[in-house]
Protein backbone atom coordinates (compact mmCIF):
# COMPACT_ATOMS: atom_id res chain seq x y z
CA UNK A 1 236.49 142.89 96.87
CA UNK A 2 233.29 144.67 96.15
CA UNK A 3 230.94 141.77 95.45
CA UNK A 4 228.42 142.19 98.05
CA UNK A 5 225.36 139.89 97.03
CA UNK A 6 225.06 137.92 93.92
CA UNK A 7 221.30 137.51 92.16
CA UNK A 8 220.36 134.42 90.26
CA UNK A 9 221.48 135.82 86.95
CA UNK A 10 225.06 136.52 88.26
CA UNK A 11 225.62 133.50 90.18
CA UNK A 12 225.57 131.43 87.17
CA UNK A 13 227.26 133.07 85.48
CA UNK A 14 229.89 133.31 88.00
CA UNK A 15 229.40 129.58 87.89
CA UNK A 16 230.23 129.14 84.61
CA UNK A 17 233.02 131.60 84.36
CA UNK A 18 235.02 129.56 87.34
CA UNK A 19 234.64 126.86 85.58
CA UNK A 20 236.10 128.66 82.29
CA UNK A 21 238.30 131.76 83.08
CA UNK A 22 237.52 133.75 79.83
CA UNK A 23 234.23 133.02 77.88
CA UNK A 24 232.74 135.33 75.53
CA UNK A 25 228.99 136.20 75.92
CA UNK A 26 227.77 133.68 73.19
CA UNK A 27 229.67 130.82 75.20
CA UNK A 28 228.79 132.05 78.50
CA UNK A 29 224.87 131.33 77.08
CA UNK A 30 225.71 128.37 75.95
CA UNK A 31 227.30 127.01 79.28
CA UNK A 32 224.07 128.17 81.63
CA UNK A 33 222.33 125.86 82.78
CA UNK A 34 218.16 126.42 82.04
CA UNK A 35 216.56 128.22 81.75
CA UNK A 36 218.29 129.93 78.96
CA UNK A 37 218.54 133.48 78.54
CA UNK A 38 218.78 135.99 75.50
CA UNK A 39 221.96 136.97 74.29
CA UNK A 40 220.57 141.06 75.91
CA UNK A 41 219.89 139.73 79.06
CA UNK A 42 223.48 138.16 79.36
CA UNK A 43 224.98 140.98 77.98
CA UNK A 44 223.03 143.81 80.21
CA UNK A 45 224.15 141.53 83.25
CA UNK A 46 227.32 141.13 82.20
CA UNK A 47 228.01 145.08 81.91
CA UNK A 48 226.37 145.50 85.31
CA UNK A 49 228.86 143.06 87.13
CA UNK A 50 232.14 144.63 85.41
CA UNK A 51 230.20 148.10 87.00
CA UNK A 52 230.45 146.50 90.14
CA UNK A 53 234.31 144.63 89.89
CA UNK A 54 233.15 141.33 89.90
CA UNK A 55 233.76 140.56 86.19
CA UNK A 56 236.37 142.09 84.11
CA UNK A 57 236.55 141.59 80.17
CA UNK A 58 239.35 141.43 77.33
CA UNK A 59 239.16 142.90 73.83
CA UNK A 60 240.46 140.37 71.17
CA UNK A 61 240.21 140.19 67.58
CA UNK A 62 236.51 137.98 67.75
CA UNK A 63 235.30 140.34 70.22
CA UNK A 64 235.48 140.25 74.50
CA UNK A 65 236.62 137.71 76.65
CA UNK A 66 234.84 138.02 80.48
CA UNK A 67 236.48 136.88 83.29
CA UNK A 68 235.56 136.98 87.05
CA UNK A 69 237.68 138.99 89.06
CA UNK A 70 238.32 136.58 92.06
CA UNK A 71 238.98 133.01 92.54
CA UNK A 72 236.70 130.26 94.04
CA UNK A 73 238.22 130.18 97.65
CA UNK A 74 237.47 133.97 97.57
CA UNK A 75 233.91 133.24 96.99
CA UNK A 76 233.98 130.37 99.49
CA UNK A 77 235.61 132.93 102.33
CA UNK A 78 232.71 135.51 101.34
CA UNK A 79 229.93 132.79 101.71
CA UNK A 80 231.73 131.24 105.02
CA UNK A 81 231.81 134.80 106.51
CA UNK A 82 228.09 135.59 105.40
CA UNK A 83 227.04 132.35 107.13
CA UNK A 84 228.83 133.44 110.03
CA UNK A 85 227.06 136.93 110.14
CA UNK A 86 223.70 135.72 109.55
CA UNK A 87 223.36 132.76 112.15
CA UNK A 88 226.49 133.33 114.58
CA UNK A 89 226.61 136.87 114.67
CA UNK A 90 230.14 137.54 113.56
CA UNK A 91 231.69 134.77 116.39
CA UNK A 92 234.18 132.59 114.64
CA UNK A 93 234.82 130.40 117.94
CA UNK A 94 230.57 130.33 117.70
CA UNK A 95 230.79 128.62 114.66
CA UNK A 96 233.53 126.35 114.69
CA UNK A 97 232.34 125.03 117.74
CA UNK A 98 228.45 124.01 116.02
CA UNK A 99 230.61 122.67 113.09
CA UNK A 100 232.30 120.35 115.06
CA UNK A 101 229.53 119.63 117.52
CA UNK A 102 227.46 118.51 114.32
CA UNK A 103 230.21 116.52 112.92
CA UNK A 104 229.72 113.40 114.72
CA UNK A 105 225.97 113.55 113.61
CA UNK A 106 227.29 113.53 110.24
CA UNK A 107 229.21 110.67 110.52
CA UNK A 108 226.70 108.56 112.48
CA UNK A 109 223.79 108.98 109.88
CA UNK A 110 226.71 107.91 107.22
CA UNK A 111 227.44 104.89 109.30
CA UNK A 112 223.85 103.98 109.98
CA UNK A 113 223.10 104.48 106.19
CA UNK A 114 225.57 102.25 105.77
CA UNK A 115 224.94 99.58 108.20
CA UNK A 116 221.02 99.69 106.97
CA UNK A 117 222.64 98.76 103.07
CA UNK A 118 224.46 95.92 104.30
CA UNK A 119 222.16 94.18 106.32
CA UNK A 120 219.61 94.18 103.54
C-alpha cells in the first residue's frame, strides 16, 4: 500500500469515504465536516490521491464514484506501526509492554471517576 502520510484535506476525506464506499465529489463535500471546501479543491485532491493509490474512482452514467483503496483495519495497522516507529523505535515487544503497563492506570482513573460520581 502506497499511502505514506495523509494531510488534513485527505484524511477527511478518507473519513468520509470509509464511512461510504463510493461517493461522488458533490457528496463527498457534502459529508466533510467544516470547514467546507470548493467543489476544485475536492476535486484537485481527489485526483492527487488516485495519483498516489489511495483512492480509486468508477465511471457511471451521473459521472464518478471514488472509493478508497484499503479498508479501515489497514489504516489502523499503518497508524499502529507509525506509532511504533516514532516513539518505540520499531520494537513491537517495546510497545506492547507500555500498553499493558498503562492499562491498569486506565482502569483505576475509570474506577476512581466512578467512585467520585457515586459518593456525591
Amino acid at each position: 500500500m502506497n499511502i505514506l502520510k495523509f494531510n488534513d484535506i485527505e484524511r477527511r476525506i478518507i473519513e468520509v469515504l470509509l464511512d461510504v464506499p463510493e461517493l461522488s465529489t458533490k457528496e463527498i463535500r457534502q459529508r466533510m465536516a467544516a470547514p467546507v471546501m470548493a467543489v476544485s479543491t475536492i476535486s484537485l485532491a481527489l485526483r492527487l490521491m488516485e495519483n498516489r493509490l489511495i483512492l480509486n474512482h468508477r465511471k457511471t452514467p451521473e459521472g464518478y464514484l471514488y472509493y478508497v483503496t484499503f479498508t479501515r483495519k489497514d489504516l489502523m495497522i499503518r497508524d499502529i506501526e507509525n506509532i511504533c516507529n516514532k516513539y518505540f523505535s520499531g520494537n513491537v515487544n517495546e510497545m506492547i509492554e507500555f500498553i499493558l503497563s498503562i492499562k491498569n492506570v486506565f482502569k483505576d482513573k475509570l474506577l476512581e471517576n466512578t467512585n467520585t460520581v457515586a459518593s456525591k
